[in-house]
PDB file of N, CA and C in Angstrom:
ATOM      1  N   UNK A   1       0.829  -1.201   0.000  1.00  0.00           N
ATOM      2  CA  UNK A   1       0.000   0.000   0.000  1.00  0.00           C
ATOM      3  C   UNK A   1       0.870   1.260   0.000  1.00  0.00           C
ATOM      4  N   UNK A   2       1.956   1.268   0.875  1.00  0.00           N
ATOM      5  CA  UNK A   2       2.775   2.513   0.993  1.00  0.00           C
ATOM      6  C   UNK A   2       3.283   2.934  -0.354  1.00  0.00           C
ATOM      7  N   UNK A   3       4.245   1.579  -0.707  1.00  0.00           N
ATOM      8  CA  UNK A   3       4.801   2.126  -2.090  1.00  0.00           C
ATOM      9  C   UNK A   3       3.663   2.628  -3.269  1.00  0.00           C
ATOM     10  N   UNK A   4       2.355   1.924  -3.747  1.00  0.00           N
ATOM     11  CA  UNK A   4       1.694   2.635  -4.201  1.00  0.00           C
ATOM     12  C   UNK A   4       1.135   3.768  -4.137  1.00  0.00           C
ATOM     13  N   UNK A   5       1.019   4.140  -2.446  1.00  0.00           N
ATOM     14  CA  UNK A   5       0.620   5.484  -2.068  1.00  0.00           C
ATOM     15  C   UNK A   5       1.797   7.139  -2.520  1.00  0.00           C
ATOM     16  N   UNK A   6       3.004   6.009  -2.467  1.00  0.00           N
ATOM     17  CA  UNK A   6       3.773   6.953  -2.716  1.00  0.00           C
ATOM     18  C   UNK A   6       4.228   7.024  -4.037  1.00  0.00           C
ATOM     19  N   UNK A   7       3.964   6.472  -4.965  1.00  0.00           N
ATOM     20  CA  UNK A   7       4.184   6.367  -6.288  1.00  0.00           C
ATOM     21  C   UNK A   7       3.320   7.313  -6.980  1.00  0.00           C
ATOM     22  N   UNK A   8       1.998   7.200  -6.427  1.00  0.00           N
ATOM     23  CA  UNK A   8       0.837   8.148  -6.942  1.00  0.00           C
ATOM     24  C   UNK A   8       0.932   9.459  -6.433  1.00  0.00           C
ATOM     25  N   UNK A   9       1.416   9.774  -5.564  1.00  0.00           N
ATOM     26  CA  UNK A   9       1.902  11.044  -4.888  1.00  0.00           C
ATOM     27  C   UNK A   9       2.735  11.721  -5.852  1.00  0.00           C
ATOM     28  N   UNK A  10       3.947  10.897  -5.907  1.00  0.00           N
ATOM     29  CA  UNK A  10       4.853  11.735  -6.557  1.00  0.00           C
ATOM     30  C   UNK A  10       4.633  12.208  -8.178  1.00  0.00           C
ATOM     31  N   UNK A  11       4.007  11.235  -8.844  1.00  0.00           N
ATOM     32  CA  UNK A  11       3.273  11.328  -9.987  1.00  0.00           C
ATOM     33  C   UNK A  11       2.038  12.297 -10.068  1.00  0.00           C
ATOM     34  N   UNK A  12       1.561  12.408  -9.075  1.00  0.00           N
ATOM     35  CA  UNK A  12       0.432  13.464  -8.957  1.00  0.00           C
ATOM     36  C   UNK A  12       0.783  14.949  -9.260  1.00  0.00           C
ATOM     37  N   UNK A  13       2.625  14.972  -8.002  1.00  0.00           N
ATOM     38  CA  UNK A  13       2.785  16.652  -8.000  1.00  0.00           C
ATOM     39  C   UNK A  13       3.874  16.680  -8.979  1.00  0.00           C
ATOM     40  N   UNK A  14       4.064  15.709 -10.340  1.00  0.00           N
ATOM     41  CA  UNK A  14       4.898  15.663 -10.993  1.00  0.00           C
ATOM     42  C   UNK A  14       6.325  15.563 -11.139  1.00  0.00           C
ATOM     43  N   UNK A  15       6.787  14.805 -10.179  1.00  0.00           N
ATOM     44  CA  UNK A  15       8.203  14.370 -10.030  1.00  0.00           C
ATOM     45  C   UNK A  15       8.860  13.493 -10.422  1.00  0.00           C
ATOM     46  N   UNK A  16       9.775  13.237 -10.796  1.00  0.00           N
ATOM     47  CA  UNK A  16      10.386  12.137 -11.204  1.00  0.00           C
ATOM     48  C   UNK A  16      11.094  11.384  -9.942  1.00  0.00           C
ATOM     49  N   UNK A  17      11.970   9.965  -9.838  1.00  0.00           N
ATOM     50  CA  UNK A  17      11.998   9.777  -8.963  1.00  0.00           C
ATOM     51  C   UNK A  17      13.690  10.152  -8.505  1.00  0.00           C
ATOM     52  N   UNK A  18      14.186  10.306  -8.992  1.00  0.00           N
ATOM     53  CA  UNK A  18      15.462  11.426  -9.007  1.00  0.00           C
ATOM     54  C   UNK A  18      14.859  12.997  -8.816  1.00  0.00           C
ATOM     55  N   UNK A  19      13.727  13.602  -8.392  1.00  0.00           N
ATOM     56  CA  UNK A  19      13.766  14.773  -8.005  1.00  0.00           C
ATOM     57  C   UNK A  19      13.398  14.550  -6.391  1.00  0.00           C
ATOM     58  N   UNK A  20      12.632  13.401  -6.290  1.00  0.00           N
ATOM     59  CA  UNK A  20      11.904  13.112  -5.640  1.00  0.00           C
ATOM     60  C   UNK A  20      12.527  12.468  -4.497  1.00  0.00           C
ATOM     61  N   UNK A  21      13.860  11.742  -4.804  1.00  0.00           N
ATOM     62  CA  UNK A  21      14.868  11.178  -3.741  1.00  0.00           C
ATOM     63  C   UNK A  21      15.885  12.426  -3.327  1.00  0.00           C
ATOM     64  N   UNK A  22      15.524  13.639  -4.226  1.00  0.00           N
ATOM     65  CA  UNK A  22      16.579  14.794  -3.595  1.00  0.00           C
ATOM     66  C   UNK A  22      15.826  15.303  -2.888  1.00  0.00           C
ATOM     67  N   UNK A  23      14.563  15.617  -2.936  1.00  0.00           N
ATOM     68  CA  UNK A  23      13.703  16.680  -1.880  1.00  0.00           C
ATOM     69  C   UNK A  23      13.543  15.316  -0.911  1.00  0.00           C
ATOM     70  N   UNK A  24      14.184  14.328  -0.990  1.00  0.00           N
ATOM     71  CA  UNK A  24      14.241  13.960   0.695  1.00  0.00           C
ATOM     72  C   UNK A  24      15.712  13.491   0.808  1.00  0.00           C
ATOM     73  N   UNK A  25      16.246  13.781   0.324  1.00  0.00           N
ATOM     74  CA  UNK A  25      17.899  13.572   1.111  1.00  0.00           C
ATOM     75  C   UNK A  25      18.704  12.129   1.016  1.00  0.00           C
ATOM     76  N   UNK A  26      18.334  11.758  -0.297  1.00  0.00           N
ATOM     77  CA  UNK A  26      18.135   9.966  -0.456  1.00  0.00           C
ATOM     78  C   UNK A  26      18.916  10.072  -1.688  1.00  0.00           C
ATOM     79  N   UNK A  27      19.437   8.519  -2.259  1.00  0.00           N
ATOM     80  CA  UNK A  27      19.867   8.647  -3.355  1.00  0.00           C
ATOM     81  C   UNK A  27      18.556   8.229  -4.540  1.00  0.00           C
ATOM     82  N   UNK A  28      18.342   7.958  -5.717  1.00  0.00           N
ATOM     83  CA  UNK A  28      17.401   7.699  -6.170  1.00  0.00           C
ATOM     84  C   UNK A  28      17.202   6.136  -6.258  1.00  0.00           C
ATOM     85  N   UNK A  29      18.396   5.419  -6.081  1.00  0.00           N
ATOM     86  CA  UNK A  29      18.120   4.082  -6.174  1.00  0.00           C
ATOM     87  C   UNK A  29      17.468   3.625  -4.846  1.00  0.00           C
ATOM     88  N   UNK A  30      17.780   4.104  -3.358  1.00  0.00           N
ATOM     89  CA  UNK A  30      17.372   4.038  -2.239  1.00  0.00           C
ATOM     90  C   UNK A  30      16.092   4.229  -2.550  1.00  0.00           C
ATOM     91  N   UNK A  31      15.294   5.503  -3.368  1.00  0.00           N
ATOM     92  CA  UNK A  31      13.620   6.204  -3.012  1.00  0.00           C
ATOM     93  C   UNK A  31      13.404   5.000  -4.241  1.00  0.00           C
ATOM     94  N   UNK A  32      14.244   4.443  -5.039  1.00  0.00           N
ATOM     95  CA  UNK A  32      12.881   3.637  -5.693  1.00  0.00           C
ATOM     96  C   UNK A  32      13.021   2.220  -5.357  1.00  0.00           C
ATOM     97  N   UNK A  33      13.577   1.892  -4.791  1.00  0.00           N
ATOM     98  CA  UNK A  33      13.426   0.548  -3.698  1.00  0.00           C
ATOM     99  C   UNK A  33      12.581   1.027  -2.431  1.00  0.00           C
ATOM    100  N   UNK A  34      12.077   2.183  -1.856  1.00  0.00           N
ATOM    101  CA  UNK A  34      11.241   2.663  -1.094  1.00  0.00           C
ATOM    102  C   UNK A  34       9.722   2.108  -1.873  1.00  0.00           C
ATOM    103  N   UNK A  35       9.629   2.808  -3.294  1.00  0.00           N
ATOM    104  CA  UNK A  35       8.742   3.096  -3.971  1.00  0.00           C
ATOM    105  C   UNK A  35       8.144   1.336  -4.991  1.00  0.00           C
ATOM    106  N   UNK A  36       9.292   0.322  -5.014  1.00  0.00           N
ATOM    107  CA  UNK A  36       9.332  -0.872  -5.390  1.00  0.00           C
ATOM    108  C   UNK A  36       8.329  -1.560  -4.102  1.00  0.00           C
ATOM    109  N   UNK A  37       8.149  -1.350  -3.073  1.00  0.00           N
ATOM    110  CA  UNK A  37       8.076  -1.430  -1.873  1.00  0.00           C
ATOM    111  C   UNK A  37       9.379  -2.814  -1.247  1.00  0.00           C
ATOM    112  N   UNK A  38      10.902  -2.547  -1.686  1.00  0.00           N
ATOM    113  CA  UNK A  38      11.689  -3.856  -1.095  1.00  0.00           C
ATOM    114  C   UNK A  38      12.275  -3.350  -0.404  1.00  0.00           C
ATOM    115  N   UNK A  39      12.176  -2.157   0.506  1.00  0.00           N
ATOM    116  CA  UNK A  39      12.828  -1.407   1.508  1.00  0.00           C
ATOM    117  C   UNK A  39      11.651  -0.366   2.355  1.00  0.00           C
ATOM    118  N   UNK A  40      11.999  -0.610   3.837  1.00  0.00           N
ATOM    119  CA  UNK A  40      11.004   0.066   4.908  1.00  0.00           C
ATOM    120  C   UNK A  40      11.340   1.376   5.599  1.00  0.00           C
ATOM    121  N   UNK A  41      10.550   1.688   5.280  1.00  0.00           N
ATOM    122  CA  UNK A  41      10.372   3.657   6.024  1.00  0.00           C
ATOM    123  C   UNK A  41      10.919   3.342   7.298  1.00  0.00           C
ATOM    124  N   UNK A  42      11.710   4.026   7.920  1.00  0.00           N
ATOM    125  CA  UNK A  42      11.854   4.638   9.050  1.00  0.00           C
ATOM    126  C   UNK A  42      10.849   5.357   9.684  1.00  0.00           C
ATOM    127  N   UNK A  43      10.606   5.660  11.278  1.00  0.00           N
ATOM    128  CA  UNK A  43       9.406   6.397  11.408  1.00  0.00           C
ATOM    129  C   UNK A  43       9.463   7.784  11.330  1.00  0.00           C
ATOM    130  N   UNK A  44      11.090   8.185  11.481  1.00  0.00           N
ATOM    131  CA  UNK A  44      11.605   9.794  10.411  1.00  0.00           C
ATOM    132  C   UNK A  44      11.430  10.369   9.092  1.00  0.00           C
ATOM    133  N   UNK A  45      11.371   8.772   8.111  1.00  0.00           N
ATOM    134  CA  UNK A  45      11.225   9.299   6.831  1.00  0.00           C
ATOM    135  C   UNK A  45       9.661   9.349   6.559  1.00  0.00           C
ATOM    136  N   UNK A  46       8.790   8.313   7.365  1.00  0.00           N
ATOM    137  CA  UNK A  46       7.897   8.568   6.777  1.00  0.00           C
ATOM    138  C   UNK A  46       7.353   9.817   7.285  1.00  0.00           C
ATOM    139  N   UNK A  47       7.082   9.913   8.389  1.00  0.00           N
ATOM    140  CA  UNK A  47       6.711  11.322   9.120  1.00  0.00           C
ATOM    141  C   UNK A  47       7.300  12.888   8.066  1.00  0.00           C
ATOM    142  N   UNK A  48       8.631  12.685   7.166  1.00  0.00           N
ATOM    143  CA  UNK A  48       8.874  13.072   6.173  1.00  0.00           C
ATOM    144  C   UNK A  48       8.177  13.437   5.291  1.00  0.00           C
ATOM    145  N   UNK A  49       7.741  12.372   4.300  1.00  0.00           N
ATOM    146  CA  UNK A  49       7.132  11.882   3.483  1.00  0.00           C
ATOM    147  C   UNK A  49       5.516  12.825   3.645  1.00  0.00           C
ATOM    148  N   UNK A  50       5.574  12.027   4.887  1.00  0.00           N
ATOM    149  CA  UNK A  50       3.737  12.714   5.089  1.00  0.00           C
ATOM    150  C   UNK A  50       3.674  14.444   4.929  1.00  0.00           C
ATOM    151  N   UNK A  51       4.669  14.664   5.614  1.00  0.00           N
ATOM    152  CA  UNK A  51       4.850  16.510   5.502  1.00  0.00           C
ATOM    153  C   UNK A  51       5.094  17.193   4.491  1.00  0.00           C
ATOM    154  N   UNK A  52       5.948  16.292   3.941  1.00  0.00           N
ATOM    155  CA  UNK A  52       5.980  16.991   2.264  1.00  0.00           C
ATOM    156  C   UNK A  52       4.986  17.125   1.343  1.00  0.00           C
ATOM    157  N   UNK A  53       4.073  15.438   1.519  1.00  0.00           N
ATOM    158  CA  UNK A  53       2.839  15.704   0.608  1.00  0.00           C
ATOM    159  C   UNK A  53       1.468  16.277   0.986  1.00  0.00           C
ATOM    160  N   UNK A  54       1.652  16.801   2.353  1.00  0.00           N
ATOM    161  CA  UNK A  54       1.112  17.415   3.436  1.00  0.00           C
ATOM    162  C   UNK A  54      -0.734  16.253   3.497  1.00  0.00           C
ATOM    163  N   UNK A  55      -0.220  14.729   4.003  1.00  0.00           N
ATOM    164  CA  UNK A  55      -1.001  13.877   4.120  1.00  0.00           C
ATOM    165  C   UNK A  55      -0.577  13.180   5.257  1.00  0.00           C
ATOM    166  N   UNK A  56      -1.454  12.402   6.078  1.00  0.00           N
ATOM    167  CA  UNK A  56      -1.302  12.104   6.997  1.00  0.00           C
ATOM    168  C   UNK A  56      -0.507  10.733   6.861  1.00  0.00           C
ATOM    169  N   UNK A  57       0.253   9.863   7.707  1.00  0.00           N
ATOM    170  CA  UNK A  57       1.010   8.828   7.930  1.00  0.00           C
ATOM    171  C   UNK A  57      -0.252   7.991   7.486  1.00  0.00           C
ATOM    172  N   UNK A  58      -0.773   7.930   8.691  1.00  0.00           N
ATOM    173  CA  UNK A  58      -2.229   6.238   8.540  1.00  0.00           C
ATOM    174  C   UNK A  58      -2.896   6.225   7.122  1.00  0.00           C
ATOM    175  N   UNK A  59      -2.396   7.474   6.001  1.00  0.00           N
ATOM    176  CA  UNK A  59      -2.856   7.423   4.605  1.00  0.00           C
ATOM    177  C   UNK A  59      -1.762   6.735   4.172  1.00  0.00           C
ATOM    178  N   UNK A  60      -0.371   7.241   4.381  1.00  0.00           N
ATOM    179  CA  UNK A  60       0.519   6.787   3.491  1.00  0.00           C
ATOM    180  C   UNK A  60       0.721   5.028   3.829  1.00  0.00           C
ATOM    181  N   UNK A  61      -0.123   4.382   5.299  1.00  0.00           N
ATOM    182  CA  UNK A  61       0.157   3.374   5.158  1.00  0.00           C
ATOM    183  C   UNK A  61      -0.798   2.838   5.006  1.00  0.00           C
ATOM    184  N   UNK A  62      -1.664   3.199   4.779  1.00  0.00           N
ATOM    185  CA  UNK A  62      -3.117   2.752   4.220  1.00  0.00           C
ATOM    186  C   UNK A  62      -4.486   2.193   5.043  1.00  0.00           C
ATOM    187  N   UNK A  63      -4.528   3.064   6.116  1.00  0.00           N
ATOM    188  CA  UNK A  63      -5.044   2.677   7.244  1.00  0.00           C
ATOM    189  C   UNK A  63      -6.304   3.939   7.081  1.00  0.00           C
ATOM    190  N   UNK A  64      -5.689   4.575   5.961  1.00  0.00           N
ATOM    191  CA  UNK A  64      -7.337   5.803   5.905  1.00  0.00           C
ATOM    192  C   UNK A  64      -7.323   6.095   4.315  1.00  0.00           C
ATOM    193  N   UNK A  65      -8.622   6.134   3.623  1.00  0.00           N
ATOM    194  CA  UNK A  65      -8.706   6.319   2.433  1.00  0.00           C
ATOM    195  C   UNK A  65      -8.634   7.869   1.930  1.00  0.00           C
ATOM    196  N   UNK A  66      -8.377   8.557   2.747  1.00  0.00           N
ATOM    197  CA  UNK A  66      -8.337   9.837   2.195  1.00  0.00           C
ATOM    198  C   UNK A  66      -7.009  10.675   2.673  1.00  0.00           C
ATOM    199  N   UNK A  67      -6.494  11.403   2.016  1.00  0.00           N
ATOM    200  CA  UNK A  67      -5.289  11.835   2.554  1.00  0.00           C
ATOM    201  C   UNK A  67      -5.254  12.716   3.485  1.00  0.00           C
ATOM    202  N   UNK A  68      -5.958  13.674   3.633  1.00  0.00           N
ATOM    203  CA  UNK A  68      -6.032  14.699   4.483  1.00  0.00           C
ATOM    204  C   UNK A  68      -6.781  14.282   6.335  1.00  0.00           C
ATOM    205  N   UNK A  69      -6.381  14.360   7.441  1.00  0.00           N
ATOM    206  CA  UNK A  69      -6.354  14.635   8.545  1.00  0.00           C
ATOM    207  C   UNK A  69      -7.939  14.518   8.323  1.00  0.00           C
ATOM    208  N   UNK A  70      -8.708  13.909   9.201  1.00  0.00           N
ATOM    209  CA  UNK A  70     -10.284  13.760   9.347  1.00  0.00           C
ATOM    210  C   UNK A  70     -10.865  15.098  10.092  1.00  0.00           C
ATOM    211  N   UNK A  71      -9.629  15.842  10.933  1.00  0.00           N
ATOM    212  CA  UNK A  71     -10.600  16.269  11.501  1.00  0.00           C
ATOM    213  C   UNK A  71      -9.940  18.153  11.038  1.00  0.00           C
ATOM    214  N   UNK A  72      -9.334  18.074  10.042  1.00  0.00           N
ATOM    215  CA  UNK A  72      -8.980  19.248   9.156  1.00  0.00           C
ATOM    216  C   UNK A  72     -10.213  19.530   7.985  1.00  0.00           C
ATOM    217  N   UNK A  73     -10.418  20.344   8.119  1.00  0.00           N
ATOM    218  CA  UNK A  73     -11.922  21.113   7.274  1.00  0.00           C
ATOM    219  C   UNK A  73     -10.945  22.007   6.363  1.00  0.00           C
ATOM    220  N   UNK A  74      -9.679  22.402   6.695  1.00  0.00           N
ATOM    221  CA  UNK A  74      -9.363  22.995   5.127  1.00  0.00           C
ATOM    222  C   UNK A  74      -9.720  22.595   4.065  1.00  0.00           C
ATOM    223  N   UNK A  75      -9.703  21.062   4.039  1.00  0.00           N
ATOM    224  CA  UNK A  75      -9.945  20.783   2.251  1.00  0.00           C
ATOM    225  C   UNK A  75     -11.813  20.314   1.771  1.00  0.00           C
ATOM    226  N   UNK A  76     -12.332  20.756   3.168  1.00  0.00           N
ATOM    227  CA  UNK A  76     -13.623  20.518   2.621  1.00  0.00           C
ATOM    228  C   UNK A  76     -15.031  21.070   2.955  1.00  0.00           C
ATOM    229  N   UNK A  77     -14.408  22.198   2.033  1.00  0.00           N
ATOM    230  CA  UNK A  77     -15.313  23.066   2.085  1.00  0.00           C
ATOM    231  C   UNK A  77     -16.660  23.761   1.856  1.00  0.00           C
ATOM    232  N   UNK A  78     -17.331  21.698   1.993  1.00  0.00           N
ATOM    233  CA  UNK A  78     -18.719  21.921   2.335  1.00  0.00           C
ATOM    234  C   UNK A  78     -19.050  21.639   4.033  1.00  0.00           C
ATOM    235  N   UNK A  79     -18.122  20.984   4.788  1.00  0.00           N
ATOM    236  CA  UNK A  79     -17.892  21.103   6.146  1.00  0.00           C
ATOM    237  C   UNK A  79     -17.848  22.361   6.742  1.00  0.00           C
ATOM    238  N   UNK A  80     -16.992  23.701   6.398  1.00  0.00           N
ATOM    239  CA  UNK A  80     -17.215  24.891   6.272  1.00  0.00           C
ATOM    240  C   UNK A  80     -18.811  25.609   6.435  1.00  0.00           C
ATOM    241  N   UNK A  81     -18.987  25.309   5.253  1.00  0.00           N
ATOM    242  CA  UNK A  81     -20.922  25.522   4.638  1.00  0.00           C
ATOM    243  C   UNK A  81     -21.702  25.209   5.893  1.00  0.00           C
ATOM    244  N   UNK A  82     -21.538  23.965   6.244  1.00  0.00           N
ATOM    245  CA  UNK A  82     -22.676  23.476   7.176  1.00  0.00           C
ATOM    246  C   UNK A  82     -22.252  24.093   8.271  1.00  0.00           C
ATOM    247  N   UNK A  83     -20.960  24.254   8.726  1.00  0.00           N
ATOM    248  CA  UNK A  83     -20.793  24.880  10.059  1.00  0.00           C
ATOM    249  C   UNK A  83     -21.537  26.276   9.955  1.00  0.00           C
ATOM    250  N   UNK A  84     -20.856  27.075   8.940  1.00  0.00           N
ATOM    251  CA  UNK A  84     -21.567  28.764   8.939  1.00  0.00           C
ATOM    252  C   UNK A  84     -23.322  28.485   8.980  1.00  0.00           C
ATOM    253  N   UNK A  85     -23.424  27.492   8.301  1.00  0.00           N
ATOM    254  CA  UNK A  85     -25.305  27.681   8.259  1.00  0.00           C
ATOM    255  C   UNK A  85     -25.694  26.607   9.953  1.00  0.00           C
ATOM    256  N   UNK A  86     -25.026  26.196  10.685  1.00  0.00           N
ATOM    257  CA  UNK A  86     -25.280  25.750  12.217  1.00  0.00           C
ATOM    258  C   UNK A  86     -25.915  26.977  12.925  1.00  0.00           C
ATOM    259  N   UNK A  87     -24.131  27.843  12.441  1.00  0.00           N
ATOM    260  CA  UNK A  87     -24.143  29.140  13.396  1.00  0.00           C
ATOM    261  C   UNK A  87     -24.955  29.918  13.035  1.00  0.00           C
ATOM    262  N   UNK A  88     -25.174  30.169  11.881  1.00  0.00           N
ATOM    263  CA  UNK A  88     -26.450  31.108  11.279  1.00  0.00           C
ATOM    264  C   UNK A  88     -27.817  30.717  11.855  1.00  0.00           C
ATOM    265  N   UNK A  89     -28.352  29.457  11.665  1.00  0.00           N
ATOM    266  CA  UNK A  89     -29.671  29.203  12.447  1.00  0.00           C
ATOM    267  C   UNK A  89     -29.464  28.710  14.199  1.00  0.00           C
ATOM    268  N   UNK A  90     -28.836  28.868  14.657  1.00  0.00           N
ATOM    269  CA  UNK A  90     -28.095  28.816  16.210  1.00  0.00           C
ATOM    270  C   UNK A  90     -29.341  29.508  17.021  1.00  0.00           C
ATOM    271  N   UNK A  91     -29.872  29.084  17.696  1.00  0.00           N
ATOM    272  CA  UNK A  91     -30.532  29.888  18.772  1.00  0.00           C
ATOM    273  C   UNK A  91     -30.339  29.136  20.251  1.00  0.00           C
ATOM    274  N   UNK A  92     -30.073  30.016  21.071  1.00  0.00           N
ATOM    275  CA  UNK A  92     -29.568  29.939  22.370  1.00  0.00           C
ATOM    276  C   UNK A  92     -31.006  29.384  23.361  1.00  0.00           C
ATOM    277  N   UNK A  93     -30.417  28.127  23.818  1.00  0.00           N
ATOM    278  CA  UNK A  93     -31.252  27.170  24.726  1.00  0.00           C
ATOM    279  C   UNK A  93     -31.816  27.920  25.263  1.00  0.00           C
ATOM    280  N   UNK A  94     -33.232  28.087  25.730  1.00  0.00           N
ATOM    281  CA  UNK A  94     -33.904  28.164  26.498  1.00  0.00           C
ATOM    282  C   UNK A  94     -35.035  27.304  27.341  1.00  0.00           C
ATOM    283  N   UNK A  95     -34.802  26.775  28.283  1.00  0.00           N
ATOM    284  CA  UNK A  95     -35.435  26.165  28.941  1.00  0.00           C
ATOM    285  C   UNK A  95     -37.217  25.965  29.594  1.00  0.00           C
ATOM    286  N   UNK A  96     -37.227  27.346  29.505  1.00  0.00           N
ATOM    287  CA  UNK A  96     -38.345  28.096  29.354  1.00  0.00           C
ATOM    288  C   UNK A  96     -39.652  28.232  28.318  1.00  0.00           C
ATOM    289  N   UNK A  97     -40.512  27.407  27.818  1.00  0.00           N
ATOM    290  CA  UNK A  97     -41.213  27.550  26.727  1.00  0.00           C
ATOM    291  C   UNK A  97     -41.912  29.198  26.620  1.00  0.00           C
ATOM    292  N   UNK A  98     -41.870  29.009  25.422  1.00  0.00           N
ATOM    293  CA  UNK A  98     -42.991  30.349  25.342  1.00  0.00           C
ATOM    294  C   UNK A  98     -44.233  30.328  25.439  1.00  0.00           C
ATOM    295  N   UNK A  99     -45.379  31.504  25.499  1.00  0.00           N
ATOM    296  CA  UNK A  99     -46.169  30.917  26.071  1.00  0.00           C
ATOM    297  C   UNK A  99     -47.160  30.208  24.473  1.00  0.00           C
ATOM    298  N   UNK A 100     -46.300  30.284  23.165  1.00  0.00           N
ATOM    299  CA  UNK A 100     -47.404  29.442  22.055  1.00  0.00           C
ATOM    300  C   UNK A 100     -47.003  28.097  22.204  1.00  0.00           C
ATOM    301  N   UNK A 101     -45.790  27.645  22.999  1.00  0.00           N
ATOM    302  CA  UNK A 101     -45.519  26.577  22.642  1.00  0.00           C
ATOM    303  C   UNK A 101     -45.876  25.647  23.659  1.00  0.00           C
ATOM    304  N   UNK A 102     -46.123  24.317  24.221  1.00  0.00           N
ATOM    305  CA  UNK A 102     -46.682  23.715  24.861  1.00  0.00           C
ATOM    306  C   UNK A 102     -45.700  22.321  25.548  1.00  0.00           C
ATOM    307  N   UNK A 103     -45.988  22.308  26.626  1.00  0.00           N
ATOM    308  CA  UNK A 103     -44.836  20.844  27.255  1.00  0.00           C
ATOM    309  C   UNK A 103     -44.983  19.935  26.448  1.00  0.00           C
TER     310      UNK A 103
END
């Protein structure tokens, strides 16, 4: 799962895998035996890895289908929507009925 996760990554933001073993400090035969999957992440590189493609670890090892942090609303910004329209129709508890409304 990793090596595919990371294969599609780097192909996504258009790298080759010689650009891709320099923006992490690797030689290229090392990142594509990473990327072969016949060699294992460190918990430095991947924590790496995740920051660069700014995705979480439990994605890159395939433990969540989406890349982004579950509980980050930057990238979804109909989560946004529903929050502003919560706060927009929001009215403050009252315990108290009025007098049209009935126990």
């Amino acid at each position: 799962m990793l090596s595919n996760r990371l294969s599609c990554l780097r192909k996504k933001y258009k790298f080759n895998q010689t650009e891709m073993a320099k923006k992490l400090g690797m030689g290229r035969t090392t990142y594509a035996m990473y990327e072969q999957g016949n060699r294992s992440f460190d918990f430095n590189k991947l924590t790496q890895i995740a920051n660069f493609f700014e995705v979480t670890t439990d994605y890159l090892l395939g433990r969540k289908d989406y890349p982004e942090d579950s509980m980050n609303t930057r990238n979804y910004p109909f989560i946004k929507q529903d929050e502003r329209l919560l706060k927009q129709n929001e009215q403050p508890y009252n315990p108290m009925p009025n007098e049209d409304q009935t126990l």
